[in-house]
N, C-alpha and C. Protein backbone atom coordinates (compact mmCIF):
# COMPACT_ATOMS: atom_id res chain seq x y z
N UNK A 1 17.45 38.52 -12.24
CA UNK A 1 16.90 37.24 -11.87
C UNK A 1 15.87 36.82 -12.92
N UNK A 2 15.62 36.04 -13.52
CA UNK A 2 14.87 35.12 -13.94
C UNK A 2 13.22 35.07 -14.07
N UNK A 3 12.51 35.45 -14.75
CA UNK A 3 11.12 35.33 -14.77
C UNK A 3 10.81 33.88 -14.04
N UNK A 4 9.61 34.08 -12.75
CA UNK A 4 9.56 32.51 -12.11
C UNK A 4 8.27 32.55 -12.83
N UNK A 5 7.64 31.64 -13.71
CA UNK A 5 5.93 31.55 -14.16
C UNK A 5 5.58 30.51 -12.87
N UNK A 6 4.24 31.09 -12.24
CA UNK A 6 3.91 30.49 -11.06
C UNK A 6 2.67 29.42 -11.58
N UNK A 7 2.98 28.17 -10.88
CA UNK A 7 2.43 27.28 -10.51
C UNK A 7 1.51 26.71 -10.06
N UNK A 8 0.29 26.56 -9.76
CA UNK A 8 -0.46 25.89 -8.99
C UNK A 8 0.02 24.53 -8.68
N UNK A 9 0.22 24.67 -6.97
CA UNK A 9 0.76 23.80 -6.11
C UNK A 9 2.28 24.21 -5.54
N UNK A 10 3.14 24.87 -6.39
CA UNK A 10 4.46 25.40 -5.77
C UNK A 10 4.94 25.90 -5.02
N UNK A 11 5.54 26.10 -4.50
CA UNK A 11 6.32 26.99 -3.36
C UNK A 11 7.34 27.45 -3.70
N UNK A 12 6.92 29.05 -3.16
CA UNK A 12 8.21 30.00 -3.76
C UNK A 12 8.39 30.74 -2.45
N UNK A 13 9.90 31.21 -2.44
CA UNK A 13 10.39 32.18 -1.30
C UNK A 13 10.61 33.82 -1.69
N UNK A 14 9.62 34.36 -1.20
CA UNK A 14 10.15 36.01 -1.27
C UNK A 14 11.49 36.37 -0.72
N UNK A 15 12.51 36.47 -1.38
CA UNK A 15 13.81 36.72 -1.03
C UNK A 15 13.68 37.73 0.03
N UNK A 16 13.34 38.83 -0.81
CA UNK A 16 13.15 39.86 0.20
C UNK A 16 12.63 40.44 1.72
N UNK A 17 11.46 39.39 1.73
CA UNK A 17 10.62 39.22 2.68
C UNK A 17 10.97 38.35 3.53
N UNK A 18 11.53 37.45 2.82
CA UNK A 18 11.01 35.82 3.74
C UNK A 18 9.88 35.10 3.63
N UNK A 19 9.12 35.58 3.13
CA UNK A 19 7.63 34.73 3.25
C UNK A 19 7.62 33.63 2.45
N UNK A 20 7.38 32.28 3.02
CA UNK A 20 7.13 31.33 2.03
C UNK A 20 5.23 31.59 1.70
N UNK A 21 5.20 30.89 0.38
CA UNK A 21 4.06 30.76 -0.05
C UNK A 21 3.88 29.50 -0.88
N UNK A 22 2.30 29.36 -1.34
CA UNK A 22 2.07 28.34 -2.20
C UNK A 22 0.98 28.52 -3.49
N UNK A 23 1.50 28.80 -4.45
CA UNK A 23 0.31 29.21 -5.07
C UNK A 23 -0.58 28.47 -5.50
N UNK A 24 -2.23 29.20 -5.44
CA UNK A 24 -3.43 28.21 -5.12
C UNK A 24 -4.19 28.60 -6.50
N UNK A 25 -4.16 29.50 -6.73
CA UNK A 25 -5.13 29.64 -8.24
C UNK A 25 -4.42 30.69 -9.15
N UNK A 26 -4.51 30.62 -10.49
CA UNK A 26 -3.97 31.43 -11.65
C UNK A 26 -5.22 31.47 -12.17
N UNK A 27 -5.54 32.89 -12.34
CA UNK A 27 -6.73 33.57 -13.21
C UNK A 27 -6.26 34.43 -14.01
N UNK A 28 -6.18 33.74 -15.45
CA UNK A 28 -5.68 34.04 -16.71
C UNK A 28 -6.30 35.53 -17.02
N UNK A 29 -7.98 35.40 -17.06
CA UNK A 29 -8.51 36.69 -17.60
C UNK A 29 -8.83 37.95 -17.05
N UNK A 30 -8.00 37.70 -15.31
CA UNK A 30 -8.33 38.86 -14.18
C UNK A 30 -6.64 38.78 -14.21
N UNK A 31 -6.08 38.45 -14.71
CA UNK A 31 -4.61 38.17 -14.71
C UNK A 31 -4.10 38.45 -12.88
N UNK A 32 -4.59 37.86 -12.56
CA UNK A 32 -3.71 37.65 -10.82
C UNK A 32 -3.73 36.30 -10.46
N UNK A 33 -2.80 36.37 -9.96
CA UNK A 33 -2.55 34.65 -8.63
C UNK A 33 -2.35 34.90 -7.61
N UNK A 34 -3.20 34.02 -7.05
CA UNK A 34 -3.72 33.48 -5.47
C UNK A 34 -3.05 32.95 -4.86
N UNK A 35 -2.08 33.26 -3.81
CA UNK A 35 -1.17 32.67 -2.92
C UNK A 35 -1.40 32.15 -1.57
N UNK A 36 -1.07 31.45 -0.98
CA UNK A 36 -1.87 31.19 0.32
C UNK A 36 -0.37 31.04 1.50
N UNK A 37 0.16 31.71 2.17
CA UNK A 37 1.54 31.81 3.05
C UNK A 37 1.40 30.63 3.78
N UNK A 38 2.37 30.24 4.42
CA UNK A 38 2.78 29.50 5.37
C UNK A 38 1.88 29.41 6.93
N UNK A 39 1.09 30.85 6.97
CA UNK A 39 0.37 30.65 7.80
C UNK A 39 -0.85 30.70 7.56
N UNK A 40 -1.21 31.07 7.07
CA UNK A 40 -2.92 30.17 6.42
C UNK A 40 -3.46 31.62 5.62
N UNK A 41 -2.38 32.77 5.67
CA UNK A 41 -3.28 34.04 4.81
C UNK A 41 -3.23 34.02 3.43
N UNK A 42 -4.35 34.38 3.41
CA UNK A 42 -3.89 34.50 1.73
C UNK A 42 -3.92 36.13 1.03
N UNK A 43 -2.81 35.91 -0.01
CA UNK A 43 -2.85 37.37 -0.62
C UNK A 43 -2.82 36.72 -2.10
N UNK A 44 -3.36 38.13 -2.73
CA UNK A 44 -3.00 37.87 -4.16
C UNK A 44 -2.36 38.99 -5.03
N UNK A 45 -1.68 38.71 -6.56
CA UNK A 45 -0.71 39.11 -6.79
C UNK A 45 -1.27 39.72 -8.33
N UNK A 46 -1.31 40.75 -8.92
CA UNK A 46 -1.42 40.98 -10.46
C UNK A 46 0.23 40.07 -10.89
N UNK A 47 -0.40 40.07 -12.34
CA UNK A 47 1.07 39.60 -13.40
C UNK A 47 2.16 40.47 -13.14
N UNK A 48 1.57 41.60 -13.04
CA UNK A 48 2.65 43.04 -12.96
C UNK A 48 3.45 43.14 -11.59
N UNK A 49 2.88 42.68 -10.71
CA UNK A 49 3.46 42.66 -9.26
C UNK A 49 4.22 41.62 -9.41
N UNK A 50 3.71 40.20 -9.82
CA UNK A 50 4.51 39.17 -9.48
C UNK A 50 5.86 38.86 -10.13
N UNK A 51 6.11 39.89 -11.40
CA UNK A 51 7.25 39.73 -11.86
C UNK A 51 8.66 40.43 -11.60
N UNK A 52 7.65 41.63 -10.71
CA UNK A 52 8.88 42.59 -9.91
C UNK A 52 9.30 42.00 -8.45
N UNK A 53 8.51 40.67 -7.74
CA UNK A 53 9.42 40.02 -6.80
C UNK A 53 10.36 39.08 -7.22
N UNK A 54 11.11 39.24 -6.02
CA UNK A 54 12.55 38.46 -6.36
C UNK A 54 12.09 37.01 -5.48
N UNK A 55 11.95 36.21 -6.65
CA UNK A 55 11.42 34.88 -6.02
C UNK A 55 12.39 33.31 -6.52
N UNK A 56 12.11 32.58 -5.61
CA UNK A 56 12.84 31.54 -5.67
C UNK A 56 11.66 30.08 -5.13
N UNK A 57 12.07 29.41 -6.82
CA UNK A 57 11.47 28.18 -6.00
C UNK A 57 12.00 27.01 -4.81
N UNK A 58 11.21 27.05 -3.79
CA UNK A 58 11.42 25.69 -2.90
C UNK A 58 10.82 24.45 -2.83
N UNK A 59 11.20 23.64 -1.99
CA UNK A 59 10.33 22.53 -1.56
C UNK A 59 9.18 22.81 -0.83
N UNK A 60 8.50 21.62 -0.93
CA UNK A 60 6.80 22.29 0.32
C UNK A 60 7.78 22.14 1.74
N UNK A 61 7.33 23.30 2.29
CA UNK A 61 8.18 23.03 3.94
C UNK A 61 7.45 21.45 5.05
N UNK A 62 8.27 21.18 5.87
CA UNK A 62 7.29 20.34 6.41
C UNK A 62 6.39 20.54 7.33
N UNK A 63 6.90 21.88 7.98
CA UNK A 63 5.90 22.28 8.67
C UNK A 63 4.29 23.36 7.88
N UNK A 64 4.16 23.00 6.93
CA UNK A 64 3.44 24.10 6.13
C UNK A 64 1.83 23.58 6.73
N UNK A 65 1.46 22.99 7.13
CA UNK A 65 0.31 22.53 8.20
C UNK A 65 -0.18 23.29 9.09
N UNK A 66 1.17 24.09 10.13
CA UNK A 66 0.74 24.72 11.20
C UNK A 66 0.06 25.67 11.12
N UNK A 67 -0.15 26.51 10.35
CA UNK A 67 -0.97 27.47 10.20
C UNK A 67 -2.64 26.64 10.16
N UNK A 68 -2.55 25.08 9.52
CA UNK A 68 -4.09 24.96 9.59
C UNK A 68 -4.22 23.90 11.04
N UNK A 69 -3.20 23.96 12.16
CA UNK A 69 -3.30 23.04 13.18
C UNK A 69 -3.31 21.57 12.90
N UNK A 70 -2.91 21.22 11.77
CA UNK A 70 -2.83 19.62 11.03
C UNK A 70 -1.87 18.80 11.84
N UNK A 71 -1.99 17.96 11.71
CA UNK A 71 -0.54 17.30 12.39
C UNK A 71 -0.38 15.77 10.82
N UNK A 72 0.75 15.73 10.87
CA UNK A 72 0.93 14.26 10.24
C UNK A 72 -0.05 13.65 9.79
N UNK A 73 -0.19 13.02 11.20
CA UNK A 73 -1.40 11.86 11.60
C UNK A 73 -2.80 12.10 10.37
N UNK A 74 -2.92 13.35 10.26
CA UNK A 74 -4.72 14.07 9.94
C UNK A 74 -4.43 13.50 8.40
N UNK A 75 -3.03 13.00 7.84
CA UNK A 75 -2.75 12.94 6.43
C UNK A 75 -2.56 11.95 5.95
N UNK A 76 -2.49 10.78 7.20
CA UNK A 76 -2.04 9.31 6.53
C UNK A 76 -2.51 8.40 5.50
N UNK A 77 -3.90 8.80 5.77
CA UNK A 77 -4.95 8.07 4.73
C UNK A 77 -6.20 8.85 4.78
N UNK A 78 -6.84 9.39 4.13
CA UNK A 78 -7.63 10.56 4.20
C UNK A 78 -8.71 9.78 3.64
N UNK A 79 -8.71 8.00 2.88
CA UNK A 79 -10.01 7.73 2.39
C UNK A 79 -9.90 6.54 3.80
N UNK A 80 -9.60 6.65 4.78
CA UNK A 80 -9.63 5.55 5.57
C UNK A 80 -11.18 5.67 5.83
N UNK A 81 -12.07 4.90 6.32
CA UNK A 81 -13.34 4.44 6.82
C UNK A 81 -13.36 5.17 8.00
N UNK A 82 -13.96 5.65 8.39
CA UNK A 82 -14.10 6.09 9.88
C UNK A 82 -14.97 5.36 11.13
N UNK A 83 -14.77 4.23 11.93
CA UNK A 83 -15.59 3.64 12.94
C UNK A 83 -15.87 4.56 14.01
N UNK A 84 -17.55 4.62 14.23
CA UNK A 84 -17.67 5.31 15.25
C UNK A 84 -17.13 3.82 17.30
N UNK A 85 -16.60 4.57 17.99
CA UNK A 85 -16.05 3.70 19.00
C UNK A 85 -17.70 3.15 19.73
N UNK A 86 -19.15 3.48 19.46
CA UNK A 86 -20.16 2.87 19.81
C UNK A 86 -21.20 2.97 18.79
N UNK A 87 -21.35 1.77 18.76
CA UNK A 87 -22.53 1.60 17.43
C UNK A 87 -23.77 1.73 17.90
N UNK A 88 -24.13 1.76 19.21
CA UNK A 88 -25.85 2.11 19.78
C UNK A 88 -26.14 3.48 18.95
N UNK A 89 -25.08 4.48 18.93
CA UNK A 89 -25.65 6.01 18.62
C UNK A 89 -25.74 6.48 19.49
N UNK A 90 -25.67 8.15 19.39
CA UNK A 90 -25.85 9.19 20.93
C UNK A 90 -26.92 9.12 21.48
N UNK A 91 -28.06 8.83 21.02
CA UNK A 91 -29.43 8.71 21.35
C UNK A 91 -29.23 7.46 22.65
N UNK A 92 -29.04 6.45 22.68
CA UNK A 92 -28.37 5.16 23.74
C UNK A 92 -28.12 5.65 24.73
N UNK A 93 -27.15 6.67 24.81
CA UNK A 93 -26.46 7.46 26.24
C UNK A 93 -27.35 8.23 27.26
N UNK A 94 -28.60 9.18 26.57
CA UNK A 94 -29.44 10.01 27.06
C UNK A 94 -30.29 8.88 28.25
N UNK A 95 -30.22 9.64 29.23
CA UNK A 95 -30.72 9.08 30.20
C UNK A 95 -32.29 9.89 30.58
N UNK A 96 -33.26 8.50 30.39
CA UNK A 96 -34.92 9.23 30.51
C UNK A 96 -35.20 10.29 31.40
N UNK A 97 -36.28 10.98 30.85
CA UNK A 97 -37.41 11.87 32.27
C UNK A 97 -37.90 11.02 33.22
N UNK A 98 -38.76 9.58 32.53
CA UNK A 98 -39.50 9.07 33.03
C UNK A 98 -38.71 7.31 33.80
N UNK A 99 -38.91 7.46 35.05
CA UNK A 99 -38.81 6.42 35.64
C UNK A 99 -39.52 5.65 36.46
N UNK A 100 -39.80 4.42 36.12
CA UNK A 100 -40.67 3.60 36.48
C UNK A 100 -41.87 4.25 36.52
N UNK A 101 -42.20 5.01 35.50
CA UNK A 101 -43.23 5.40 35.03
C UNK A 101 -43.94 6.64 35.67
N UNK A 102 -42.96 7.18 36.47
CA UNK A 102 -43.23 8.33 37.30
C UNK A 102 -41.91 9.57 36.29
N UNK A 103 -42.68 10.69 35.79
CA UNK A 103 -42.01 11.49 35.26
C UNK A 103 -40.91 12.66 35.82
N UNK A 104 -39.83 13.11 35.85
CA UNK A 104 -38.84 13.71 36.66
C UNK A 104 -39.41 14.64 36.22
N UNK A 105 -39.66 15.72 37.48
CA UNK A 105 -39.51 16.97 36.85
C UNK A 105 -38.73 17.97 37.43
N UNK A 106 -37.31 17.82 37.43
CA UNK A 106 -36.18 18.49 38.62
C UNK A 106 -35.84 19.58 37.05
């Protein structure tokens, strides 16, 4: 099989295993890469390891989220504005000690 040189951002399949992954960092002068699986673990790999798996590149899966509980939705627009649903502030809601000028003390 084929030398795969890994990527930052790719997805590759451990034949052997099954495990999808995505690789997240290449450190040239510690010579290992940082993989992060399908479910949110991450392992990492020397040069020497990574050339003795039998790997294959894929597409990003679509479910590759679940491991961080994401859904779709969390991705549509990530610079959208955020409105809070009351503009008084949390402070507005708190209901006083003091009423009609007589202080609660329950």
């Amino acid at each position: 099989m084929a030398q795969i040189i890994p990527q930052v951002g790719n997805w590759y399949k451990e034949i052997q295993q099954g495990s999808m992954f995505e690789v997240v960092a290449v450190d040239e002068l510690e010579q290992t890469i940082e993989t992060q699986l399908i479910d949110g673990a991450i392992a990492e790999y020397d040069f020497d390891n990574w050339n003795e798996l039998l790997l294959e590149e894929i597409e990003e899966p679509e479910d590759w989220r679940n491991g961080y509980e994401l859904s779709r939705e969390d991705y549509l627009d990530p610079d959208a504005t955020i409105y809070p649903e009351d503009w008084n502030g949390p402070l507005s809601v708190i209901e006083s000690d003091v009423v009609n000028g007589i202080l609660d003390d329950l």
